[in-house]
PDB file of N, CA and C in Angstrom:
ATOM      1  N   UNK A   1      56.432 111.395  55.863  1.00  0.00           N
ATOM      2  CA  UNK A   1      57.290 111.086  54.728  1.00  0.00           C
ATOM      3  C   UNK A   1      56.599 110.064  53.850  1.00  0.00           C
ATOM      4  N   UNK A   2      56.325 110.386  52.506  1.00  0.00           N
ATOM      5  CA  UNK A   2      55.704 109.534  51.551  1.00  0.00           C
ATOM      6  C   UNK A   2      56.606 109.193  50.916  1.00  0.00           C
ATOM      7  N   UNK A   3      57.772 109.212  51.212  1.00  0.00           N
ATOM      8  CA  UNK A   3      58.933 108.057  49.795  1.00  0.00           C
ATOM      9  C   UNK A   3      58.416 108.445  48.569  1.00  0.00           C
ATOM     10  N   UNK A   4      58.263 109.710  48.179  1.00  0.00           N
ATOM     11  CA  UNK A   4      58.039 110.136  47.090  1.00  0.00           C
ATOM     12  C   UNK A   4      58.609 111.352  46.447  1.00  0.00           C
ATOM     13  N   UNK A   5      59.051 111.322  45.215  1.00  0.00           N
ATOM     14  CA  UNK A   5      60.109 112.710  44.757  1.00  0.00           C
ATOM     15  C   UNK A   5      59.125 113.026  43.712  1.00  0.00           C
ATOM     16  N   UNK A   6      59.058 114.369  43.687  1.00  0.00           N
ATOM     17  CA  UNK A   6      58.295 115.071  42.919  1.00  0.00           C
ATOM     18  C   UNK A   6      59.469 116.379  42.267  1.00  0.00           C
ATOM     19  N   UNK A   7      60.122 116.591  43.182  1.00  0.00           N
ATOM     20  CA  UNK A   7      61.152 117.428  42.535  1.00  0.00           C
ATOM     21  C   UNK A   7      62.424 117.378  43.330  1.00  0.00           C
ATOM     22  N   UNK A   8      63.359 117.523  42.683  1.00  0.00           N
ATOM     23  CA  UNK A   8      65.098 117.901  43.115  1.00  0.00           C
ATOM     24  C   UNK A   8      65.811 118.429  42.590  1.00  0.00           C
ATOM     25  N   UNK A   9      66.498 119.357  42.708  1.00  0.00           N
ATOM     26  CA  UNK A   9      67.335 120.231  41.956  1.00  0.00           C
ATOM     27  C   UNK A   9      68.817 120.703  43.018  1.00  0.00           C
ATOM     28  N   UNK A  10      69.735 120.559  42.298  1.00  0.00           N
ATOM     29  CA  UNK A  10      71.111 121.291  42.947  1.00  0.00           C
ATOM     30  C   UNK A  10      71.518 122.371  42.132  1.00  0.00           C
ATOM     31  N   UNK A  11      71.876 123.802  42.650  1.00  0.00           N
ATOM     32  CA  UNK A  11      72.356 124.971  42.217  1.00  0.00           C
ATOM     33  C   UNK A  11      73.950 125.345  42.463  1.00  0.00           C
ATOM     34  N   UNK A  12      74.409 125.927  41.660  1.00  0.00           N
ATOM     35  CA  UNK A  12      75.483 126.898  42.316  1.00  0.00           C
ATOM     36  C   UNK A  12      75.924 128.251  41.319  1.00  0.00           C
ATOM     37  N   UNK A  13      76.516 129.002  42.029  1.00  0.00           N
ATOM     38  CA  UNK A  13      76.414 130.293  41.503  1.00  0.00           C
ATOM     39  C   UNK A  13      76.091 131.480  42.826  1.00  0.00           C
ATOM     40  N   UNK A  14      75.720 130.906  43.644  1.00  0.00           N
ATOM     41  CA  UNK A  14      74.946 132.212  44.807  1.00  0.00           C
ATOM     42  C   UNK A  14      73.906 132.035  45.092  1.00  0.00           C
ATOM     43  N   UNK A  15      73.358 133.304  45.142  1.00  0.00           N
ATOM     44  CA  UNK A  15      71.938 133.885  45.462  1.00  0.00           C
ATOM     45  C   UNK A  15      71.602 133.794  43.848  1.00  0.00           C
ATOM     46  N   UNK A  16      72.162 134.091  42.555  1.00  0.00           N
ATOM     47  CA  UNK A  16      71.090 133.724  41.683  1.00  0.00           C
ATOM     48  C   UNK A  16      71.112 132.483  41.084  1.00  0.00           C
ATOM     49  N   UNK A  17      72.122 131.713  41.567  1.00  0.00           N
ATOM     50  CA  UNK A  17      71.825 130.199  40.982  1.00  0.00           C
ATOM     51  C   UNK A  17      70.710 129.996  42.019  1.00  0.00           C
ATOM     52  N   UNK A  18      70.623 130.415  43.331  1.00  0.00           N
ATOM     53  CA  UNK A  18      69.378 129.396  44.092  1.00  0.00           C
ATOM     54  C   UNK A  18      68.161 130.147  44.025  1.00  0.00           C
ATOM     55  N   UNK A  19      68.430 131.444  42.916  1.00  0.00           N
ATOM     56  CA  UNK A  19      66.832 131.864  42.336  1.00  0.00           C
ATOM     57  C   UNK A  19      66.377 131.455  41.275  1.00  0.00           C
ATOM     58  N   UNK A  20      67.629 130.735  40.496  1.00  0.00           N
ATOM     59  CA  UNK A  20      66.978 130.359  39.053  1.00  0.00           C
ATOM     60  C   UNK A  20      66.221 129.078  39.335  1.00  0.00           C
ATOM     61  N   UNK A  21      67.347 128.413  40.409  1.00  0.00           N
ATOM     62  CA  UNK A  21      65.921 126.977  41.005  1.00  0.00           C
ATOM     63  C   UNK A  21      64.929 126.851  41.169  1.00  0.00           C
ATOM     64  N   UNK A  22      64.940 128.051  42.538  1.00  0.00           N
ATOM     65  CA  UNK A  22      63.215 128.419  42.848  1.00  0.00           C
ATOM     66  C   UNK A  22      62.141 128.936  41.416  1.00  0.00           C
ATOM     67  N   UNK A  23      62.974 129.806  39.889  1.00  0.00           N
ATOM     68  CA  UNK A  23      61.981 130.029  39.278  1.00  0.00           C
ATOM     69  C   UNK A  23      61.974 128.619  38.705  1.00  0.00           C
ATOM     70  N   UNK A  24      62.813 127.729  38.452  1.00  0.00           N
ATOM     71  CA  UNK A  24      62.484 126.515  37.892  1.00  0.00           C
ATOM     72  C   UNK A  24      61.761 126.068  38.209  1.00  0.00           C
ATOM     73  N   UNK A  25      61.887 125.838  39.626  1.00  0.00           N
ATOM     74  CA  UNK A  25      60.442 124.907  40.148  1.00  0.00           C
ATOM     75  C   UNK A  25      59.192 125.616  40.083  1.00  0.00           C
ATOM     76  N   UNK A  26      59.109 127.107  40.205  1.00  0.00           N
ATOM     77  CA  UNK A  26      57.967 127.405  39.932  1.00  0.00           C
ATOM     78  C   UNK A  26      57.618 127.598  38.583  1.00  0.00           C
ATOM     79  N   UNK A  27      58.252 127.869  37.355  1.00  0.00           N
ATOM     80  CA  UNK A  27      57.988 127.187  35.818  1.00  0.00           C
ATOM     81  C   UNK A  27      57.030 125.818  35.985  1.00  0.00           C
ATOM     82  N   UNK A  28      57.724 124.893  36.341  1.00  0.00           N
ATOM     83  CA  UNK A  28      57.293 123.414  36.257  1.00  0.00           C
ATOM     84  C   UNK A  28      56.431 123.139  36.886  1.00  0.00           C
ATOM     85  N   UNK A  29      55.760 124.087  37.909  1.00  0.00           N
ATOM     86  CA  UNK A  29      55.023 123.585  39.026  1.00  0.00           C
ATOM     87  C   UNK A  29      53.440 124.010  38.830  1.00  0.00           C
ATOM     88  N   UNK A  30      53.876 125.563  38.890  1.00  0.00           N
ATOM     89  CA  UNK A  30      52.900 126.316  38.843  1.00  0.00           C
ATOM     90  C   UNK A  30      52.383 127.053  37.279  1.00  0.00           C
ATOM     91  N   UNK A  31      53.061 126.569  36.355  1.00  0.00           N
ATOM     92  CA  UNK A  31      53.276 127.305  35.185  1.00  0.00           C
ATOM     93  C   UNK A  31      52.974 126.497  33.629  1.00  0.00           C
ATOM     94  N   UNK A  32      53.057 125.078  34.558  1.00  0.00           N
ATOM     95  CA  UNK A  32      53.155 124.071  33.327  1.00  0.00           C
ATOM     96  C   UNK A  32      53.691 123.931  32.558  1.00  0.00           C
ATOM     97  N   UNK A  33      55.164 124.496  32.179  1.00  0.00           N
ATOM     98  CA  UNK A  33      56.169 124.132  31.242  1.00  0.00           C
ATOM     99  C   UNK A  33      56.830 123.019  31.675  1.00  0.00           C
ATOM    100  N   UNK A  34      57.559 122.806  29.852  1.00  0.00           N
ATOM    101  CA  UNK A  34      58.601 121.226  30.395  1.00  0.00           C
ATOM    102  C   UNK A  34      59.752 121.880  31.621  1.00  0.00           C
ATOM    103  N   UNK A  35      60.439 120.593  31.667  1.00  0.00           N
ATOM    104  CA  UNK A  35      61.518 121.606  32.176  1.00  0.00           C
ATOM    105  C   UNK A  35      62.691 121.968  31.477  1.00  0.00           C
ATOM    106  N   UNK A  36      62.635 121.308  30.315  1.00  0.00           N
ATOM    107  CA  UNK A  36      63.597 121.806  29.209  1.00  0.00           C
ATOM    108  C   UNK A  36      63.107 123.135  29.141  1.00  0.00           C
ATOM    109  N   UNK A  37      61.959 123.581  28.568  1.00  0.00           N
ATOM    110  CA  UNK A  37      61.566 124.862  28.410  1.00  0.00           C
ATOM    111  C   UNK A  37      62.184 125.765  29.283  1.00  0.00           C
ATOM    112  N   UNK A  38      61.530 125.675  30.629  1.00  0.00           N
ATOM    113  CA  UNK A  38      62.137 126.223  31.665  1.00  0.00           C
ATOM    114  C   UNK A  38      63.916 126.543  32.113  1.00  0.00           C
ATOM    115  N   UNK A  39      64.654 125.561  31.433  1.00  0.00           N
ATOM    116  CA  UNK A  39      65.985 125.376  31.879  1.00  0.00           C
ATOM    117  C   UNK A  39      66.310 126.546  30.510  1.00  0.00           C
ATOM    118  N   UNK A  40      65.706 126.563  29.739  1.00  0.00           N
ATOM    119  CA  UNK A  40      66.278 127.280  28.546  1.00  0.00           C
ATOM    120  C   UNK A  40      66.156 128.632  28.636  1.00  0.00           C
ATOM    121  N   UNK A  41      65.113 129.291  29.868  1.00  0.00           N
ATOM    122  CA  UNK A  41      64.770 130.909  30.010  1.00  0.00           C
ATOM    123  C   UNK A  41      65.570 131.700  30.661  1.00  0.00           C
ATOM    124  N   UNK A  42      66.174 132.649  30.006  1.00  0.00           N
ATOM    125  CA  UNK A  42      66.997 133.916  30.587  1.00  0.00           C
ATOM    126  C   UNK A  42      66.611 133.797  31.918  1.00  0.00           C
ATOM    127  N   UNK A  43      67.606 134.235  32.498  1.00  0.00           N
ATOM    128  CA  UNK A  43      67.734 134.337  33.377  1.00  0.00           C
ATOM    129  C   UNK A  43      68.101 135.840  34.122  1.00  0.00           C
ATOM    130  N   UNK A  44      67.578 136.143  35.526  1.00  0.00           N
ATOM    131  CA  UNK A  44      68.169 137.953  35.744  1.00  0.00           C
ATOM    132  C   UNK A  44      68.485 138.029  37.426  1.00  0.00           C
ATOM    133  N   UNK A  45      68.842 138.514  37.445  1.00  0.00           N
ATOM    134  CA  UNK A  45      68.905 138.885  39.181  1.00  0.00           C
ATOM    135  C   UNK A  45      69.227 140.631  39.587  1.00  0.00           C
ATOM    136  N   UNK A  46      68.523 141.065  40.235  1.00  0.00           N
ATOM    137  CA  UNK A  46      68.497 141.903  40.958  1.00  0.00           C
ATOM    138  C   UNK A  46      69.321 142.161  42.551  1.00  0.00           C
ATOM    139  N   UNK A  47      70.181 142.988  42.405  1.00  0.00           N
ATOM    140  CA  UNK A  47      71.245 143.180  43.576  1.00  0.00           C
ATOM    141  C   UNK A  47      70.891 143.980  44.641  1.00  0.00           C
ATOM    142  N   UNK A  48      69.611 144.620  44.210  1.00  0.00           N
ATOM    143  CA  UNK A  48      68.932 145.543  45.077  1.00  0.00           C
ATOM    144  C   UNK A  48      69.684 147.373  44.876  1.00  0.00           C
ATOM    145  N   UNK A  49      70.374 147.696  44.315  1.00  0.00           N
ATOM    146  CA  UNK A  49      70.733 148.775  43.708  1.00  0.00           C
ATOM    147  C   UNK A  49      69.742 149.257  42.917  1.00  0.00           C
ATOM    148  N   UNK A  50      68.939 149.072  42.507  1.00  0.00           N
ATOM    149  CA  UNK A  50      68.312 149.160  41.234  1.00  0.00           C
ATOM    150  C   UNK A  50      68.658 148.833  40.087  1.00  0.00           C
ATOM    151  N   UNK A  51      69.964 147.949  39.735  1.00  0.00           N
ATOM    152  CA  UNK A  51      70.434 147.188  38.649  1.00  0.00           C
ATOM    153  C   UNK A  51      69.755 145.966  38.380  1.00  0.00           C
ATOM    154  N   UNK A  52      69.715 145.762  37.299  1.00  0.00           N
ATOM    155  CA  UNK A  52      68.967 144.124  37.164  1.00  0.00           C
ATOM    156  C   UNK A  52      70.041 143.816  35.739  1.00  0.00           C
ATOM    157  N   UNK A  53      70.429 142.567  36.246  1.00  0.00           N
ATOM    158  CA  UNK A  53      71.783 141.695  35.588  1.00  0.00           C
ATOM    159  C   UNK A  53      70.976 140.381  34.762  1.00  0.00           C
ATOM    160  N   UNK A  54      70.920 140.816  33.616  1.00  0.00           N
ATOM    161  CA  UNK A  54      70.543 139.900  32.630  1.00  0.00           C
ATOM    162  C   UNK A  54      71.301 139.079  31.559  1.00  0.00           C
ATOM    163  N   UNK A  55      71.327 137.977  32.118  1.00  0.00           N
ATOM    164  CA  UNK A  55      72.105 136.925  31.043  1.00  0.00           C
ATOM    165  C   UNK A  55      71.848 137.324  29.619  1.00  0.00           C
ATOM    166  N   UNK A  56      73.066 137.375  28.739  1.00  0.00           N
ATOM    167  CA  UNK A  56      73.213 137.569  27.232  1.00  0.00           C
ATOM    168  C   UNK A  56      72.288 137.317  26.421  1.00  0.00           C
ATOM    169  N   UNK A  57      71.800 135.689  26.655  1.00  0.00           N
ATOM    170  CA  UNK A  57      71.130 134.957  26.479  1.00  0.00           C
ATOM    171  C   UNK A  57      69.493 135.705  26.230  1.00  0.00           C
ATOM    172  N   UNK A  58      69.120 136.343  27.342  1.00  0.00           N
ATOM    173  CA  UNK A  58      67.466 137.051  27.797  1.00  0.00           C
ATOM    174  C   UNK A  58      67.606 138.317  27.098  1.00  0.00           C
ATOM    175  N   UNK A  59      68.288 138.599  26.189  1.00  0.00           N
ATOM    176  CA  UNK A  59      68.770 139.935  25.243  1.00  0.00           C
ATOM    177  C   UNK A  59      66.965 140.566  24.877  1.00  0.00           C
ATOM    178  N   UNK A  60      66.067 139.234  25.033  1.00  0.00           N
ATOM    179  CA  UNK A  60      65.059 139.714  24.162  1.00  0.00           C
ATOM    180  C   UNK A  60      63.884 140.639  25.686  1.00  0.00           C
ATOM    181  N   UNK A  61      64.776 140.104  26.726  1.00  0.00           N
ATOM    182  CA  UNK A  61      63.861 140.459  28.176  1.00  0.00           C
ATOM    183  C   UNK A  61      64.446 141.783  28.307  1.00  0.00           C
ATOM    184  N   UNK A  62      65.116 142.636  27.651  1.00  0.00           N
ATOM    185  CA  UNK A  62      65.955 143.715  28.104  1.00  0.00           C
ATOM    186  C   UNK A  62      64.921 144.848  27.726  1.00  0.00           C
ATOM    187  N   UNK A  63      64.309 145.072  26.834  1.00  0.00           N
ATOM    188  CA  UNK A  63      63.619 146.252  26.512  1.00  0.00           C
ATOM    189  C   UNK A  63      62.045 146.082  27.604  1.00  0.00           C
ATOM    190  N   UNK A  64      62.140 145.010  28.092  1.00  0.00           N
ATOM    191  CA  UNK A  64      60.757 144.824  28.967  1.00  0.00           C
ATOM    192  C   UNK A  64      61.080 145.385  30.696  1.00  0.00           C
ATOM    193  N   UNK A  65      62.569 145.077  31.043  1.00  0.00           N
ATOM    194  CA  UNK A  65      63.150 145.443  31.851  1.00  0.00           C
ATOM    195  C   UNK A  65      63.209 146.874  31.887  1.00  0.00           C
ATOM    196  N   UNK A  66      64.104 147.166  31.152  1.00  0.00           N
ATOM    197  CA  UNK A  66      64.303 148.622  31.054  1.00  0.00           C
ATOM    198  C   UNK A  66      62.934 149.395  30.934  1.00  0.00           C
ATOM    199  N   UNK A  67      62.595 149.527  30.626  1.00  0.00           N
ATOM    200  CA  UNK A  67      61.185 149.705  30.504  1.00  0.00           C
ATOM    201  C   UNK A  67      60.430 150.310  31.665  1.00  0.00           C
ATOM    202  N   UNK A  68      60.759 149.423  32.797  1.00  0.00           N
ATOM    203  CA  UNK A  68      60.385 149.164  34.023  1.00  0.00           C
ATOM    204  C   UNK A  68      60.907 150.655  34.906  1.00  0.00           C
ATOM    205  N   UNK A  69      61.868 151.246  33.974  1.00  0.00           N
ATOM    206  CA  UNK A  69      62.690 151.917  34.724  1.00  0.00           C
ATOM    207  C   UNK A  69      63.980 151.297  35.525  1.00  0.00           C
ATOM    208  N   UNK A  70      64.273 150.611  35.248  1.00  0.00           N
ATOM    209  CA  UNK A  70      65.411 149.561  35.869  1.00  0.00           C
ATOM    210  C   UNK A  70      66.592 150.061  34.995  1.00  0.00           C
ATOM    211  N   UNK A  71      67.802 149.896  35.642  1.00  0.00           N
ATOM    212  CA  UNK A  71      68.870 150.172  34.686  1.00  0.00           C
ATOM    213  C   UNK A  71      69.515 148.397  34.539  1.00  0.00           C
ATOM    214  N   UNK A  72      69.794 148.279  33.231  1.00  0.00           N
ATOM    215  CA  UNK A  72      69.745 146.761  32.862  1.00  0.00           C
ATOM    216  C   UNK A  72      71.508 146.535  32.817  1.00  0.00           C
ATOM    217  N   UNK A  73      71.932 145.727  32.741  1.00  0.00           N
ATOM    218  CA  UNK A  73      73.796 145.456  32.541  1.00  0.00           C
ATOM    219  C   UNK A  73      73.328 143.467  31.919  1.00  0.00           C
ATOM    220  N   UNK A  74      73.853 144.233  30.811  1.00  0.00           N
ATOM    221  CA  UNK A  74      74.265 142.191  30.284  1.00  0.00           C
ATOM    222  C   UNK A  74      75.257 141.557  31.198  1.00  0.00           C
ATOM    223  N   UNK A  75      75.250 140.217  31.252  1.00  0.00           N
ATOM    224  CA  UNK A  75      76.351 139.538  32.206  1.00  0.00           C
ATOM    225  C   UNK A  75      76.182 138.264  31.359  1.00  0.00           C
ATOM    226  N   UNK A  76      77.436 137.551  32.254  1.00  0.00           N
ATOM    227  CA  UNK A  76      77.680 135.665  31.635  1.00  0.00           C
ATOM    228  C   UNK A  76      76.394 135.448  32.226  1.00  0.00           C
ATOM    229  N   UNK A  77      76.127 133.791  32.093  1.00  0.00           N
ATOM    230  CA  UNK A  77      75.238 133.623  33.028  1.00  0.00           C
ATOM    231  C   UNK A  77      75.178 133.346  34.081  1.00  0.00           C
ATOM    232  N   UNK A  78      73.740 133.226  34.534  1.00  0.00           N
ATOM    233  CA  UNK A  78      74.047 133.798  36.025  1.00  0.00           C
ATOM    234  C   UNK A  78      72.851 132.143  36.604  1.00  0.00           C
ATOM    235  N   UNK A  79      73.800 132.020  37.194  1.00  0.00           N
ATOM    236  CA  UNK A  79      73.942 130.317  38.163  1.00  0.00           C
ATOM    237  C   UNK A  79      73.938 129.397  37.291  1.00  0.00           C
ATOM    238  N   UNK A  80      73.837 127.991  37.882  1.00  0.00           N
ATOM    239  CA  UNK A  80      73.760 126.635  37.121  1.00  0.00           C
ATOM    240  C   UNK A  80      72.346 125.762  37.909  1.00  0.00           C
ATOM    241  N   UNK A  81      71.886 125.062  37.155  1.00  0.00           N
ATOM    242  CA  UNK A  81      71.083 124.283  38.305  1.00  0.00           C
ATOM    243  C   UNK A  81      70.588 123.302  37.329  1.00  0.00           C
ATOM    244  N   UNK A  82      70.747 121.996  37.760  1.00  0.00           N
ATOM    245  CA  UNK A  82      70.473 120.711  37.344  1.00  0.00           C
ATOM    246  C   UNK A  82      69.358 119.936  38.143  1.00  0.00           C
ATOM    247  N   UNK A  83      68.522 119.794  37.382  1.00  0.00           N
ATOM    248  CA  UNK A  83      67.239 119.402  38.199  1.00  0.00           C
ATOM    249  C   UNK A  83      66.528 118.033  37.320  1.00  0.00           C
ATOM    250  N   UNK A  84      65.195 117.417  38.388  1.00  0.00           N
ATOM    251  CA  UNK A  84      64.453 115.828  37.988  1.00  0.00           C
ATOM    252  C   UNK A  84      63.449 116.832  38.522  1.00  0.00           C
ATOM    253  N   UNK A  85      61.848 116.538  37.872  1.00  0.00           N
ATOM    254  CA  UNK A  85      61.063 116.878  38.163  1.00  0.00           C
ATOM    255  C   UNK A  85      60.085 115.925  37.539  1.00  0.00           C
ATOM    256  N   UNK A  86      59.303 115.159  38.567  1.00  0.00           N
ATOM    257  CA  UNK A  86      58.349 114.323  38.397  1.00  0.00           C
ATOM    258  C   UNK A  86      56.886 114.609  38.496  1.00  0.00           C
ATOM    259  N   UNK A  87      56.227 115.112  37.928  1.00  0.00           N
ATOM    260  CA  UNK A  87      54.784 115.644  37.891  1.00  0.00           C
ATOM    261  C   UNK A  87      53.777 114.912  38.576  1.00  0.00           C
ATOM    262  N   UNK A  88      54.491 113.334  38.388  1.00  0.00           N
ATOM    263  CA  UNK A  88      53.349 112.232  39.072  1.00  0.00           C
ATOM    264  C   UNK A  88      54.012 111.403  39.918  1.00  0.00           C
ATOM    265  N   UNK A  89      54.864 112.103  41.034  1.00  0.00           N
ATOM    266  CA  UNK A  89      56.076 111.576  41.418  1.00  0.00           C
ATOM    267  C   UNK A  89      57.041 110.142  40.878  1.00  0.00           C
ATOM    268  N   UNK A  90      57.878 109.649  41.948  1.00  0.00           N
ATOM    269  CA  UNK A  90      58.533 108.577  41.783  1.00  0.00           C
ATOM    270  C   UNK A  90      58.671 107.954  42.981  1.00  0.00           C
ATOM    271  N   UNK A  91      58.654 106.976  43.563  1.00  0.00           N
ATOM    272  CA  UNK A  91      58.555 105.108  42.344  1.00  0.00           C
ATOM    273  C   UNK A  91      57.136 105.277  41.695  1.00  0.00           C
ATOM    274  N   UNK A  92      55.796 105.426  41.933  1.00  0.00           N
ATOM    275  CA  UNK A  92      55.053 105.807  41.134  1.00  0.00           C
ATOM    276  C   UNK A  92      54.746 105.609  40.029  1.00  0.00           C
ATOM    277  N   UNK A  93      55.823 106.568  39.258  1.00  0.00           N
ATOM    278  CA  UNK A  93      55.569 107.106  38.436  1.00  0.00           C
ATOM    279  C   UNK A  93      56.693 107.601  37.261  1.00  0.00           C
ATOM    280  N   UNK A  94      57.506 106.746  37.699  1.00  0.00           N
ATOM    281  CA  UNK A  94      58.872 106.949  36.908  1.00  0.00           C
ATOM    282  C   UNK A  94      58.931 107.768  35.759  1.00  0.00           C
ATOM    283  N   UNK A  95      58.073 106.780  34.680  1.00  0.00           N
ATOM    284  CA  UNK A  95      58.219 107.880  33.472  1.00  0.00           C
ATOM    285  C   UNK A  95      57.555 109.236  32.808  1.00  0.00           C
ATOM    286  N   UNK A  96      57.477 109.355  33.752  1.00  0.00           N
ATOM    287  CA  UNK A  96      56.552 111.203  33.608  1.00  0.00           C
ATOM    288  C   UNK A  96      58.118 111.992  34.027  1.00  0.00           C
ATOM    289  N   UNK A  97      59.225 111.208  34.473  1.00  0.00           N
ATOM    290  CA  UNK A  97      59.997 112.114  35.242  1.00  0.00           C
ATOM    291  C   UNK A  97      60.873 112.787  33.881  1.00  0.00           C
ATOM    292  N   UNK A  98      61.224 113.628  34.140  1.00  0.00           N
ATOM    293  CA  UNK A  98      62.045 114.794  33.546  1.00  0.00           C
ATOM    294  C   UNK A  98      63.416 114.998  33.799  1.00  0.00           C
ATOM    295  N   UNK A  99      64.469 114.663  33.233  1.00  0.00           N
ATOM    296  CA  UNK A  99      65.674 115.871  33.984  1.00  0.00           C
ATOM    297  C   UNK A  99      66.353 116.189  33.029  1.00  0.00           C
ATOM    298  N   UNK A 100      67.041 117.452  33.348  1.00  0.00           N
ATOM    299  CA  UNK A 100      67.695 118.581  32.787  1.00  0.00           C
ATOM    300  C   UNK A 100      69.083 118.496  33.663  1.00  0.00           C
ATOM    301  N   UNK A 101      70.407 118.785  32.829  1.00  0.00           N
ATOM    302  CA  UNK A 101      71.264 119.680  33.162  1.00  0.00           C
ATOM    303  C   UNK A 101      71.383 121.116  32.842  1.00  0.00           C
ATOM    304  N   UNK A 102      72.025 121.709  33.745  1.00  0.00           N
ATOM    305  CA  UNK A 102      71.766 122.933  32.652  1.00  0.00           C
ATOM    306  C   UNK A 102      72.774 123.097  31.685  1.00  0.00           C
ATOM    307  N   UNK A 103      72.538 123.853  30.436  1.00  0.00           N
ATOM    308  CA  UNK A 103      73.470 123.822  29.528  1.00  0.00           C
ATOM    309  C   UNK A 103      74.495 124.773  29.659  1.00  0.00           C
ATOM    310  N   UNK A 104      74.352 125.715  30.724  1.00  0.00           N
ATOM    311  CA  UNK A 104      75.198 127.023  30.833  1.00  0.00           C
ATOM    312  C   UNK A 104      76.589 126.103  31.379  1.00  0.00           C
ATOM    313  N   UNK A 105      76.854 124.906  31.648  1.00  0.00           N
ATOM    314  CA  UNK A 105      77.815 124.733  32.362  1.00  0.00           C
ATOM    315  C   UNK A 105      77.556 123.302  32.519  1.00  0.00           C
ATOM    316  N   UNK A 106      78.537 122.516  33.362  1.00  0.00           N
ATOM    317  CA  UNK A 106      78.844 120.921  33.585  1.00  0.00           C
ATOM    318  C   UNK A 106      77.940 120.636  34.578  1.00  0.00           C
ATOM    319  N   UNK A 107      77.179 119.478  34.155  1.00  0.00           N
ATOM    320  CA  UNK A 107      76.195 118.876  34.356  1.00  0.00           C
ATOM    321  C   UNK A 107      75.886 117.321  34.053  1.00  0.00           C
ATOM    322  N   UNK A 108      75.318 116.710  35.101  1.00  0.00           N
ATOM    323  CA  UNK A 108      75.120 115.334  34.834  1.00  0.00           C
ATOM    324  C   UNK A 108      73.493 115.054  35.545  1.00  0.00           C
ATOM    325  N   UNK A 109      72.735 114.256  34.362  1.00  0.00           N
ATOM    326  CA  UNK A 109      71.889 114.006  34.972  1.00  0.00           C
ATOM    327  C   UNK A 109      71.226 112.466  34.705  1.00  0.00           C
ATOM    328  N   UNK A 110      70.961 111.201  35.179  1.00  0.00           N
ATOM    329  CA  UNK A 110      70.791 110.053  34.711  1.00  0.00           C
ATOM    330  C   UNK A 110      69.705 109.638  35.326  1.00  0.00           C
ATOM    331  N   UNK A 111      68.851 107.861  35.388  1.00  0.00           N
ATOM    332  CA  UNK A 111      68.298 107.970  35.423  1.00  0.00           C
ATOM    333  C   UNK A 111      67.596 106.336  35.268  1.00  0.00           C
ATOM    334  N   UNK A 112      67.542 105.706  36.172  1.00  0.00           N
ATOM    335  CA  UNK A 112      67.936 104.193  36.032  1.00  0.00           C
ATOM    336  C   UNK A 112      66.486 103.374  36.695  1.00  0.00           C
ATOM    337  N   UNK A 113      65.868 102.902  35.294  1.00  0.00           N
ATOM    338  CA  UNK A 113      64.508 102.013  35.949  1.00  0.00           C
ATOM    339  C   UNK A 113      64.625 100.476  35.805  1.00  0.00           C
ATOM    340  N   UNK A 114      64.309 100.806  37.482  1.00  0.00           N
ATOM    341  CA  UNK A 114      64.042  98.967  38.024  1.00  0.00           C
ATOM    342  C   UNK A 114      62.842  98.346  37.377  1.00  0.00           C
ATOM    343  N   UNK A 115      63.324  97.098  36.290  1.00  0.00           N
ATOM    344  CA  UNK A 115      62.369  95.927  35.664  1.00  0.00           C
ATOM    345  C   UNK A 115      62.484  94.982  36.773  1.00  0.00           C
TER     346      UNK A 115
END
């Protein structure tokens, strides 16, 4: 244990709120976006039917989907997840840190440095 946070995030929604996390963190991680960026991308989930459920929002991901041969269905959106993501961790590194609520829904995120 290094007493160090590099990332945290809480979801809800299901199985695709705790996939939009995992793509969050992999946006931010592996991808190099902010995480605003990241918090702002359509979102989709797959039920394993061969349906793929795309937030209103990802209207512009639908012809790339379909495409695929997938049969597409618009939906609300799909999970919530409020996340801190520190690139150069924390205590560290405090102000590199990041956080997002998400905007699809109620969210709090703060953020308090010891002088």
């Amino acid at each position: 244990d290094s007493g160090r946070l590099y990332f945290a995030a809480a979801s809800s929604g299901g199985v695709p709120g705790d996939i939009a996390k995992a793509r969050l963190f992999d946006a931010v991680r592996n991808h190099d976006q902010t995480l605003e960026a990241a918090m702002q991308a359509g979102r989709l989930f797959a039920d394993g039917d061969g349906t793929i459920y795309l937030e209103d929002s990802a209207s512009g991901e639908k012809s790339a989907v379909a495409g695929a041969g997938m049969t597409v269905e618009s939906t609300a959106p799909l999970g919530k997840v409020n996340a801190v993501y520190c690139p150069k961790s924390t205590p560290g590194s405090p102000d590199t840190c990041q956080l997002r609520n998400d905007y699809r829904g109620n969210g709090l995120v703060t953020t308090v440095n010891q002088k």
